[in-house]
Protein backbone atom coordinates (compact mmCIF):
# COMPACT_ATOMS: atom_id res chain seq x y z
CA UNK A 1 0.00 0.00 0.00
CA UNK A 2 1.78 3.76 -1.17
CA UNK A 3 2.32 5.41 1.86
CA UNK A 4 0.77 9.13 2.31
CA UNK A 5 3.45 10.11 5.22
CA UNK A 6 6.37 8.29 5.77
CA UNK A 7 8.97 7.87 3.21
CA UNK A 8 12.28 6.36 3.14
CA UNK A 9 13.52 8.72 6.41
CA UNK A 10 10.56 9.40 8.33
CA UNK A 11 8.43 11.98 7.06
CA UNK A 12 9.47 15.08 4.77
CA UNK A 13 8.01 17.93 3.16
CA UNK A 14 8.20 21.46 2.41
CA UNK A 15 6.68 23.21 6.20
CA UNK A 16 3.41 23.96 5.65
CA UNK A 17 2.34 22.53 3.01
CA UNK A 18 1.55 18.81 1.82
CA UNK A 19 1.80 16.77 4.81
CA UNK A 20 4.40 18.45 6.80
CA UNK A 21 2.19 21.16 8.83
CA UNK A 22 1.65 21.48 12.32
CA UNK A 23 -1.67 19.45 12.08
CA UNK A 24 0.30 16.73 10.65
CA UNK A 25 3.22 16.86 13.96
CA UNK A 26 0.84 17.03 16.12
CA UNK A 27 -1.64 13.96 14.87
CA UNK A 28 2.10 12.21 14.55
CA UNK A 29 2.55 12.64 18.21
CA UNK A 30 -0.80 11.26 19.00
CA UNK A 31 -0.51 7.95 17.19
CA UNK A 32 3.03 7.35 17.78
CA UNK A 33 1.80 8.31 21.43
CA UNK A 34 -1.25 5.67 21.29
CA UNK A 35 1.48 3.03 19.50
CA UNK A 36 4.00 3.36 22.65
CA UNK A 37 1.73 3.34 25.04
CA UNK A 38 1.61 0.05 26.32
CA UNK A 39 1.78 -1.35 30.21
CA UNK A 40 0.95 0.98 33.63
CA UNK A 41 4.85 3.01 33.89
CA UNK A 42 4.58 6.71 32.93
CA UNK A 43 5.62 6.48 29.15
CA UNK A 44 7.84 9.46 27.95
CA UNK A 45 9.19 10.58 24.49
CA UNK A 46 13.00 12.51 24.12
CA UNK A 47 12.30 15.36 21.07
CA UNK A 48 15.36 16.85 19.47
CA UNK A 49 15.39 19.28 16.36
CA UNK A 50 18.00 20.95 14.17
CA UNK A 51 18.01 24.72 13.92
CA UNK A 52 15.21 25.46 11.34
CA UNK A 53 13.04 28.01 12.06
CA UNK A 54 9.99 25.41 11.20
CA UNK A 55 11.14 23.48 14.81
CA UNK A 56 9.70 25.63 16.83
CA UNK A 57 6.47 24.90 15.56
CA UNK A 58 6.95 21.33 14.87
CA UNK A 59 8.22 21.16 18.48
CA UNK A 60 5.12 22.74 20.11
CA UNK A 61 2.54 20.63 17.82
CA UNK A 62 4.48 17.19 18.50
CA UNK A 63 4.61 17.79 22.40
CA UNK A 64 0.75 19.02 22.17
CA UNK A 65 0.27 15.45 20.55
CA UNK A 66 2.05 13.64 22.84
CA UNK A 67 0.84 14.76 25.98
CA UNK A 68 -2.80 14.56 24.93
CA UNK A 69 -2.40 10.83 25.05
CA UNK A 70 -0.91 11.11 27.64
CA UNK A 71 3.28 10.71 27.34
CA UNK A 72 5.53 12.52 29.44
CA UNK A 73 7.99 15.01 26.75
CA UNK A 74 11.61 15.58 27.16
CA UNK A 75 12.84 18.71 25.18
CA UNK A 76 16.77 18.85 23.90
CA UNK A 77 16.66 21.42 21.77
CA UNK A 78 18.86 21.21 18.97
CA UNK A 79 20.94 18.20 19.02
CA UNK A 80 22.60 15.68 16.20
CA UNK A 81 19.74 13.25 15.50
CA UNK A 82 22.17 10.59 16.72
CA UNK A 83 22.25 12.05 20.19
CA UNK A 84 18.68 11.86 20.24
CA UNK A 85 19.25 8.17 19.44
CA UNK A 86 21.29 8.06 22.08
CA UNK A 87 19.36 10.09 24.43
CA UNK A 88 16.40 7.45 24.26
CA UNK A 89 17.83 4.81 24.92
CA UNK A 90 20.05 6.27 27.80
CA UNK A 91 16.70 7.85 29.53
CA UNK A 92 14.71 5.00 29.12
CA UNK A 93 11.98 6.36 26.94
CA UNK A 94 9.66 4.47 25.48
CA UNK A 95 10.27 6.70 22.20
CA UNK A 96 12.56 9.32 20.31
CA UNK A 97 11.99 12.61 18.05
CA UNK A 98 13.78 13.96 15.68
CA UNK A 99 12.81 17.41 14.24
CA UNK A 100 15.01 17.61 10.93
CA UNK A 101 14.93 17.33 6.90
CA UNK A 102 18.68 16.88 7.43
CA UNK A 103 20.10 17.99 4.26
CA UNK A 104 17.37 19.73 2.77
CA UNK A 105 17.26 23.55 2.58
CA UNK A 106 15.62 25.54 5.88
CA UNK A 107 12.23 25.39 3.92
CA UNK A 108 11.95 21.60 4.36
CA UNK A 109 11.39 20.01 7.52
CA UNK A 110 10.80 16.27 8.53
CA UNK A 111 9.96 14.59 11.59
CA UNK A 112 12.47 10.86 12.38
CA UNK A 113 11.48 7.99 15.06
CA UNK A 114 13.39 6.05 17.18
CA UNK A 115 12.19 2.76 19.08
CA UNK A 116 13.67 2.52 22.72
CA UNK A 117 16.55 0.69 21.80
CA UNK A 118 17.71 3.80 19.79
CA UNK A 119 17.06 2.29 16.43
CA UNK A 120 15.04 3.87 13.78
CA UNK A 121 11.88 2.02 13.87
CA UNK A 122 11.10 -0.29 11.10
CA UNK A 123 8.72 -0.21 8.46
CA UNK A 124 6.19 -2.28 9.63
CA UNK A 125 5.73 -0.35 13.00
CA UNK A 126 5.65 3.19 10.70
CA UNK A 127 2.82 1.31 8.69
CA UNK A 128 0.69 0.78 11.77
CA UNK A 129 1.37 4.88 13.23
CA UNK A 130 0.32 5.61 9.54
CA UNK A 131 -2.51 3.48 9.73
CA UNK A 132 -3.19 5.56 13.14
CA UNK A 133 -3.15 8.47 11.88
CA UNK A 134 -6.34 8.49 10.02
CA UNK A 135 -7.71 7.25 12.92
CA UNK A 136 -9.55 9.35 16.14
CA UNK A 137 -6.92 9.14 18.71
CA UNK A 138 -7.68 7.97 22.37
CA UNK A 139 -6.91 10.38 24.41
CA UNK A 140 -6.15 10.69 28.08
CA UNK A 141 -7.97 11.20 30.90
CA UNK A 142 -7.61 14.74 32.01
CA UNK A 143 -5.56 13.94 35.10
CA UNK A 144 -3.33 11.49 33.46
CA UNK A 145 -2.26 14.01 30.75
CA UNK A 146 1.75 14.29 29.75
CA UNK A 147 3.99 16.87 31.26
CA UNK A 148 7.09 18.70 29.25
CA UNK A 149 9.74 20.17 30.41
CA UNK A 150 13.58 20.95 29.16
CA UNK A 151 16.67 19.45 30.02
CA UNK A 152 19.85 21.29 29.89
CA UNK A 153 22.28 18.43 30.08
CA UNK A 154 21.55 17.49 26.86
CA UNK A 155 24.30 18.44 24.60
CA UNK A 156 27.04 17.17 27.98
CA UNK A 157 26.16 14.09 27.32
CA UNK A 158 26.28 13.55 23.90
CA UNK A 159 29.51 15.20 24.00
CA UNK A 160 31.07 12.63 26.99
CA UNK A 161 29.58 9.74 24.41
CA UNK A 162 31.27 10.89 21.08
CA UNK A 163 34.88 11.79 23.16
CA UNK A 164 34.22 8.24 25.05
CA UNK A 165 33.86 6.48 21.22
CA UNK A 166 37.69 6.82 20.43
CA UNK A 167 39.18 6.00 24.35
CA UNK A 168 40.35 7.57 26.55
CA UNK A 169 43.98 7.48 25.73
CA UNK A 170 43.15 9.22 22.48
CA UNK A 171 43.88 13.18 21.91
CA UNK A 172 44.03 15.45 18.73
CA UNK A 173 46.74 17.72 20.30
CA UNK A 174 48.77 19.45 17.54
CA UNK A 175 45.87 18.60 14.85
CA UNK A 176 44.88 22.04 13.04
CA UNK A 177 40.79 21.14 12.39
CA UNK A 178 38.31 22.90 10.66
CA UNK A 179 34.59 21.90 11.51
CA UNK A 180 31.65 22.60 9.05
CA UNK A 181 28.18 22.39 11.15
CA UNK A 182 26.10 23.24 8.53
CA UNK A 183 24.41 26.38 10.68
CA UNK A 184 22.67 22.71 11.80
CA UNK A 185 22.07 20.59 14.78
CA UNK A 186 25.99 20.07 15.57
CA UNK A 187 27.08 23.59 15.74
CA UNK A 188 27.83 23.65 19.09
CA UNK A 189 28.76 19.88 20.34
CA UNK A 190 31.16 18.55 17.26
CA UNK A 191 33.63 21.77 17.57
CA UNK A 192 33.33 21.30 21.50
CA UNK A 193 33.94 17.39 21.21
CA UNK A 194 37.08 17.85 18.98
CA UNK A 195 38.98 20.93 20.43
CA UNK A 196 38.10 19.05 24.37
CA UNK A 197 40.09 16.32 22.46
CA UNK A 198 43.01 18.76 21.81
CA UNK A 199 42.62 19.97 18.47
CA UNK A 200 43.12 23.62 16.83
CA UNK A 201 39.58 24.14 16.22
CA UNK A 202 38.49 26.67 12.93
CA UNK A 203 34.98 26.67 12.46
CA UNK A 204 32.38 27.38 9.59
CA UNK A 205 28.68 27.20 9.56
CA UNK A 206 28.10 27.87 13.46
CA UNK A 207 25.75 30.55 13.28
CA UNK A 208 22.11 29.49 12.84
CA UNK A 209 19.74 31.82 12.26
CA UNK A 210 16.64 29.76 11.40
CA UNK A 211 16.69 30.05 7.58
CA UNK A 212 20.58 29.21 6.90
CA UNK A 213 20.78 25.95 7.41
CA UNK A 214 22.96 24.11 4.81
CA UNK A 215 22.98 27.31 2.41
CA UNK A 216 26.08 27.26 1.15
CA UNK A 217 27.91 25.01 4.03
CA UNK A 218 28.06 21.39 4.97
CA UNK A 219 28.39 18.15 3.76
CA UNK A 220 26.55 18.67 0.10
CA UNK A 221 28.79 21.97 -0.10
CA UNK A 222 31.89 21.89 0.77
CA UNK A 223 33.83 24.70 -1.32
CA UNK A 224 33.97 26.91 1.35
CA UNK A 225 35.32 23.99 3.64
CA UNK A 226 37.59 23.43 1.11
CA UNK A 227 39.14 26.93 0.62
CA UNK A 228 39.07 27.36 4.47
CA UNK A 229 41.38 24.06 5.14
CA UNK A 230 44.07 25.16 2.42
CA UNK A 231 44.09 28.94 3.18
CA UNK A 232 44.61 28.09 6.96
CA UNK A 233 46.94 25.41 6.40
CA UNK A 234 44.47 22.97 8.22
CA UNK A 235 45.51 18.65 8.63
CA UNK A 236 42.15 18.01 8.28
CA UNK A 237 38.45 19.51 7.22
CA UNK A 238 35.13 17.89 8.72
CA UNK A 239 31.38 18.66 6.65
CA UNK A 240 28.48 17.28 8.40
CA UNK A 241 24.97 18.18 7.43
CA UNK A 242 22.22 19.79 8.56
CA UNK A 243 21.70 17.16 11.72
CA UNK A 244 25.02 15.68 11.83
CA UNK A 245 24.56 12.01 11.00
CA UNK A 246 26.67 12.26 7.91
CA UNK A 247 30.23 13.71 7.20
CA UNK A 248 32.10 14.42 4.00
CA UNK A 249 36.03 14.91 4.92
CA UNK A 250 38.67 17.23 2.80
CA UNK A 251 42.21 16.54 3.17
CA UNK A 252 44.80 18.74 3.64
CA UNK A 253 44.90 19.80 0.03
CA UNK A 254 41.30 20.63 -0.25
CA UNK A 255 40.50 17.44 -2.16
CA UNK A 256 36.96 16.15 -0.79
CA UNK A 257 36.71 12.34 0.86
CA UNK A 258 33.79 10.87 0.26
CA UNK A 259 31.89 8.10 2.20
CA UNK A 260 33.17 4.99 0.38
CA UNK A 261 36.87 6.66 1.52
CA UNK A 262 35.94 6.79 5.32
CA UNK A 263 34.20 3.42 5.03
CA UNK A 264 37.78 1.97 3.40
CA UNK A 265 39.66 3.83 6.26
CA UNK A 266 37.55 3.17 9.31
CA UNK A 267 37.28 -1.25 8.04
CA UNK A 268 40.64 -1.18 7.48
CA UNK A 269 41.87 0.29 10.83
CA UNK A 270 39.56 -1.94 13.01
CA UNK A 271 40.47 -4.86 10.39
CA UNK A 272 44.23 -4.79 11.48
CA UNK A 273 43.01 -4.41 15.20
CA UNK A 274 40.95 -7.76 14.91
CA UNK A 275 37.85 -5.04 15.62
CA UNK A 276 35.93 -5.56 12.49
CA UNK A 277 32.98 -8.26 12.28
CA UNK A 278 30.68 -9.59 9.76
CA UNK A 279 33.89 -10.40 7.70
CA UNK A 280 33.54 -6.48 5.69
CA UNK A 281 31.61 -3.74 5.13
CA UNK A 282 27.44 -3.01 4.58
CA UNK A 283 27.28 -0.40 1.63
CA UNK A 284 24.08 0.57 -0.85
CA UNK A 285 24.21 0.11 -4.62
CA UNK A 286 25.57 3.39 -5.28
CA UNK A 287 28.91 2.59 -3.61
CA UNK A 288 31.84 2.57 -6.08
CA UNK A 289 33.21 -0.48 -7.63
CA UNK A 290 36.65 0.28 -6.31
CA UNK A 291 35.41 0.10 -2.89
CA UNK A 292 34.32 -3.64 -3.42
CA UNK A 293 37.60 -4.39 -4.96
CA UNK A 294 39.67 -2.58 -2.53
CA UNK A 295 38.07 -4.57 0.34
CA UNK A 296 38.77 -7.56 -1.50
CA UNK A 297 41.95 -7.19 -1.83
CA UNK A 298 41.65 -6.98 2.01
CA UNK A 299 40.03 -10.36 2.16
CA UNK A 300 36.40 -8.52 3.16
CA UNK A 301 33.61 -8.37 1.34
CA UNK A 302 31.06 -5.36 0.09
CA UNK A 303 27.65 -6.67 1.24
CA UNK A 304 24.97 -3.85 -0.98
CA UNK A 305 21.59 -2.98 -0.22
CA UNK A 306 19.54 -0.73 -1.30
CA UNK A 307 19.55 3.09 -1.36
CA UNK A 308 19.10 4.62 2.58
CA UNK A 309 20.82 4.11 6.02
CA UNK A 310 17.96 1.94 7.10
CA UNK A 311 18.29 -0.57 4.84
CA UNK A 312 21.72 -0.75 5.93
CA UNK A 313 21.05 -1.07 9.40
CA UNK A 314 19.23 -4.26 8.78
CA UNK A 315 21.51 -5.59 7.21
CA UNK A 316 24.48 -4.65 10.14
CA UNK A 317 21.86 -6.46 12.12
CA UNK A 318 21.05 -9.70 10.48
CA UNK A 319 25.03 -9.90 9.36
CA UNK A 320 26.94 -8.83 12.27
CA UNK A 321 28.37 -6.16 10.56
CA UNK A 322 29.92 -3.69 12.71
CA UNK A 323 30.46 -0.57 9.75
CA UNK A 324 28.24 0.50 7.20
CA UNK A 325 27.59 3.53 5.72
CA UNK A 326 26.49 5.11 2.30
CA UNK A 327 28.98 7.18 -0.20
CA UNK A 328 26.80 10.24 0.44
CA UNK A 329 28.34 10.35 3.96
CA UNK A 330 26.64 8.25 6.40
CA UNK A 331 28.42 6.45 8.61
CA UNK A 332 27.15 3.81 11.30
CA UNK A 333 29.44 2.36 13.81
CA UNK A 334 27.51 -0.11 15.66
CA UNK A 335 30.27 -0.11 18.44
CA UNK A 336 29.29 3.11 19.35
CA UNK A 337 25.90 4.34 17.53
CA UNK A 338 22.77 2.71 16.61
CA UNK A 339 22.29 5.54 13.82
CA UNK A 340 24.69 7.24 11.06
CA UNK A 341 26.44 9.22 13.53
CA UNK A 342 29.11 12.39 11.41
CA UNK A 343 30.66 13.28 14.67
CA UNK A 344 31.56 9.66 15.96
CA UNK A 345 33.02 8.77 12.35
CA UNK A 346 34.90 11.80 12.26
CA UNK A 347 36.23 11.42 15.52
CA UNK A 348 37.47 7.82 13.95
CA UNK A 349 39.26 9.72 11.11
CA UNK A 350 40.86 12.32 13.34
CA UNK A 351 42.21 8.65 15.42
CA UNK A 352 43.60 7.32 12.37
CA UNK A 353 45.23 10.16 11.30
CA UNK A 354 46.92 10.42 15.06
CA UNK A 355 47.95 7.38 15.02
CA UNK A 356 49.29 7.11 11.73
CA UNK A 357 51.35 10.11 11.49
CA UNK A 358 50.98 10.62 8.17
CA UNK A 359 48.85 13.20 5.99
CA UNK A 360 44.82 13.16 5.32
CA UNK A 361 45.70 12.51 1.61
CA UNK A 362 47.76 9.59 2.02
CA UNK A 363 45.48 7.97 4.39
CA UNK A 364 42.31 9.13 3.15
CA UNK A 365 42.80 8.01 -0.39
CA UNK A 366 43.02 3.57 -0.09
CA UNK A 367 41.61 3.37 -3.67
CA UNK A 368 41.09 4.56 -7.32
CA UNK A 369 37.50 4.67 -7.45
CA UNK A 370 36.18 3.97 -11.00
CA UNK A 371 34.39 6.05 -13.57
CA UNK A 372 30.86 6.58 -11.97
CA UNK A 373 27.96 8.77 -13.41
CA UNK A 374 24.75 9.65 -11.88
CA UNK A 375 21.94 10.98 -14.31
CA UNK A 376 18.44 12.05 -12.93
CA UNK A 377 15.86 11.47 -15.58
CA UNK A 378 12.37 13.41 -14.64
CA UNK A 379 9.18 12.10 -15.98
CA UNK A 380 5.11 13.14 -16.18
CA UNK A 381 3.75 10.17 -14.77
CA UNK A 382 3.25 6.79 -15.77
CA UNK A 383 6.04 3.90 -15.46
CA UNK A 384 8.34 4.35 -17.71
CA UNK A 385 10.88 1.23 -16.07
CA UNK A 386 7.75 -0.67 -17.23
CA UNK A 387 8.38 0.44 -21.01
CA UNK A 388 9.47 -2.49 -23.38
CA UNK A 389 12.15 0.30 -25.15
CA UNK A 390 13.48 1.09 -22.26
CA UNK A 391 13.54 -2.47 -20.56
CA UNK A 392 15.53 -3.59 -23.68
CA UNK A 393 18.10 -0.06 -23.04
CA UNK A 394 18.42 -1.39 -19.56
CA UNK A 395 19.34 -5.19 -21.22
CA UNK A 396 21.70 -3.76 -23.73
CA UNK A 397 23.75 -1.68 -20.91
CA UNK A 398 23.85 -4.37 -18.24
CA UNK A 399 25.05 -6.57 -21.47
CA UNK A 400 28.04 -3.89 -22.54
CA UNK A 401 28.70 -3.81 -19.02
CA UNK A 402 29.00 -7.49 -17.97
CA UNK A 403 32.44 -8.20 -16.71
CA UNK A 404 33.35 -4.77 -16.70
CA UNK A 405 31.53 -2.71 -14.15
CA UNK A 406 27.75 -2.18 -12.90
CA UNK A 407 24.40 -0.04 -13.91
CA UNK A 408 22.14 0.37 -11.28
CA UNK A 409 18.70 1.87 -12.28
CA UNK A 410 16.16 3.47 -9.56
CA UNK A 411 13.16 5.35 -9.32
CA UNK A 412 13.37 8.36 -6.74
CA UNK A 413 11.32 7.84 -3.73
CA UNK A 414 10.63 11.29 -3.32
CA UNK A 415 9.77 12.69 -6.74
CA UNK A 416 9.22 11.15 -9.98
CA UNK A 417 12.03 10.77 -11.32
CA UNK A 418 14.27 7.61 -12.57
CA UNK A 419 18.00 7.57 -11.21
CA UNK A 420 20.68 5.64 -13.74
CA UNK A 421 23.58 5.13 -12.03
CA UNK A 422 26.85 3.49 -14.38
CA UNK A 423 30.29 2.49 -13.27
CA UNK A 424 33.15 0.29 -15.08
CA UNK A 425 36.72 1.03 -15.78
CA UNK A 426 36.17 2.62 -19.80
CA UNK A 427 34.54 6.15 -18.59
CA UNK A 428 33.64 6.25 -22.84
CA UNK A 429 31.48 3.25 -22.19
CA UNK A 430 29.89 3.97 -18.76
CA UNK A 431 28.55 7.83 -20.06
CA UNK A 432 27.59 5.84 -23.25
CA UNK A 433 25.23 3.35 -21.73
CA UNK A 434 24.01 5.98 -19.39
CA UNK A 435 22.86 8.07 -22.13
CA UNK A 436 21.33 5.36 -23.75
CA UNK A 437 19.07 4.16 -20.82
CA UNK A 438 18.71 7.71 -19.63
CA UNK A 439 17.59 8.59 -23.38
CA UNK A 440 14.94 5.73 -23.51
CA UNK A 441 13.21 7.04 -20.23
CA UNK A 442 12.74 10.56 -22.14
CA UNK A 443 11.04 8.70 -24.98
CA UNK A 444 9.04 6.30 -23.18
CA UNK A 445 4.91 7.07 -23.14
């Protein structure tokens, strides 16, 4: 059944309109409310939000939800949405809030559940709150009605948990660091976490004023971070977006470090420490090619799912993988995070390059990755992947490319519009067969 609210990360929209409104946070905090509440303890619910202007009014509408069906609130304010992960978990709430459209520009806002074991909840129990929703909810009695208040001891512990992720005998001292935040969630614990650690600490994007969030800063825009870490003669440059469970790294000559980079680094490290389990790493499709074959030359393997950090979750947690992550930046550590967590992975990075005493681009650059293109093909309706031209495109490309490298064809699940994703080692071939496919979409009727 096509879901009307949540997508593949909670639910996301453009604030006030569609389904992301006030009405919508608040009906959200009802039937996740009626969902959790289950046995005679007073049930409570940890909310955390980025800095969008929006969150204020998502904030108010989910805790008017909540408590009318009667759940005790916990208020952060803005936090990384794996704190609030953390957060649950560590106050034994029966649920978790995040208030974010993490990348997305301050227009956008989204709303994220976590279970009380921290872990995004799965689609199944989002299918029953959705079914909720367009229910009445039951609420509670008037004297058994939630309470809210603030706690200011948030972002402390977040910070101890991050520092604690990397050991104690661990410290950045002599490191020159610059720290994108994105104007987001992390602005003021992932500079704090780093320079307690030691570091030189130069920052970018700490200034939120409600409606700059990501513009021009973070993970999916990192030319300032770029100019910044050559023009100060930084080690190191950090990017993490707009609620800090992704990071993009630049090395010390501004060239940018993508996920399937910090995934090679981080398996490799806790490969030679005997750390790593699952026997590799958990990736999606869109990881490069030289990723797999750089792990295999490792003896590991490249297990792939598909497209968002959920999907490879499960898969951590059916394999026994301990690192996963995607190339657009998210990292999980299951060691030390039960979500994509930027600040804990780049706390890993800093480590290795401690340790190693070498630069960021020798130890941030294990492999050649291979010719990759990405083209997004929009389209009026209809199913076009459905079309016999283009099913016989998509049979002639995976044919050029057998052997020789991978196409990987998707439908957004946001907007309509049909990803084709090539890789192999001729770059003439993989923007051929793109083209091709990406061609017979266009036509198709």
């Amino acid at each position: 059944m096509a879901r009307k609210f949540f997508g593949t990360d909670g639910i996301r929209g453009r604030t006030n309109a569609d389904v992301m409104t006030a009405k919508t946070a608040m009906r959200v905090g009802q039937a996740a409310g009626n969902y959790f509440v289950r046995g005679g303890h007073r049930h409570r619910v940890v909310i955390g939000k980025d800095t969008r202007l929006s969150g204020y009014m998502m904030e108010s509408a989910l805790v008017a939800g909540f408590t009318s069906v009667g759940m005790d609130v916990i208020m952060t304010g803005p936090l990384p949405t794996p704190a609030i992960a953390l957060l649950t978990r560590e106050m034994r709430a029966d649920l978790g809030v995040m208030i974010s459209a993490s990348h997305n520009p301050y227009a956008d806002n989204g709303i994220k559940l976590f279970g009380p074991d921290g872990f995004k909840l799965s689609d199944e129990a989002e299918a029953e709150i959705e079914a909720l929703l367009d229910t009445e909810p039951k609420l509670a009695e008037a004297e058994h009605i939630g309470r809210a208040r603030r706690i200011e001891d948030a972002r402390g512990r977040y910070i101890h948990a991050v520092k604690d992720s990397v050991g104690s005998a661990v410290r950045f001292d002599g490191l020159k660091v610059v720290v994108d935040c994105a104007h987001g969630a992390a602005y003021q614990v992932a500079p704090s976490a780093i320079w307690e650690l030691g570091a030189d600490v130069i920052t970018i994007g700490v200034e939120p004023n409600g409606t700059n969030i990501n513009d021009g800063v973070g993970s999916t825009a990192i030319e300032t971070l770029q100019a910044k870490v050559v023009a100060e003669g930084a080690d190191i440059g950090i990017a993490l977006d707009g609620d800090a469970d992704r990071l993009i790294v630049v090395d010390e000559k501004g060239r940018a470090v993508d996920g399937d980079q910090i995934m090679a680094l981080i398996a490799t490290r806790m490969h030679e420490k005997g750390a790593l389990t699952g026997g590799g790493v958990v990736a999606t499709v869109m990881s490069n090619l030289g990723l797999e074959r750089y792990l295999g030359s490792l003896g590991l393997t490249l297990e792939r799912t598909k497209v968002g950090d959920r999907y490879v979750l499960e898969r951590m947690q059916s394999g026994g993988f301990n690192v996963g992550g995607e190339q657009s930046g998210h990292m999980i550590l299951l060691d030390h995070a039960t979500t994509g967590d930027g600040t804990v992975a780049a706390l890993r990075v800093l480590s290795s390059l401690v340790r190693s005493g070498k630069p960021a681009s020798e130890i941030l650059h294990l492999f050649d990755p291979v010719p990759q293109l990405l083209k997004n093909v929009r389209y009026d309706g209809g199913a076009p992947l459905e079309n016999a031209d283009v099913k016989a495109a998509i049979a002639a490309a995976e044919a050029e490319l057998e052997g020789k490298g991978r196409l990987v064809i998707r439908p957004s699940g946001t907007e309509p519009v049909i990803r084709v994703m090539a890789e192999g080692d001729d770059a003439g071939q993989v923007n051929r067969v793109v083209d091709a496919v990406c061609d017979a979409v266009r036509s198709a009727r």
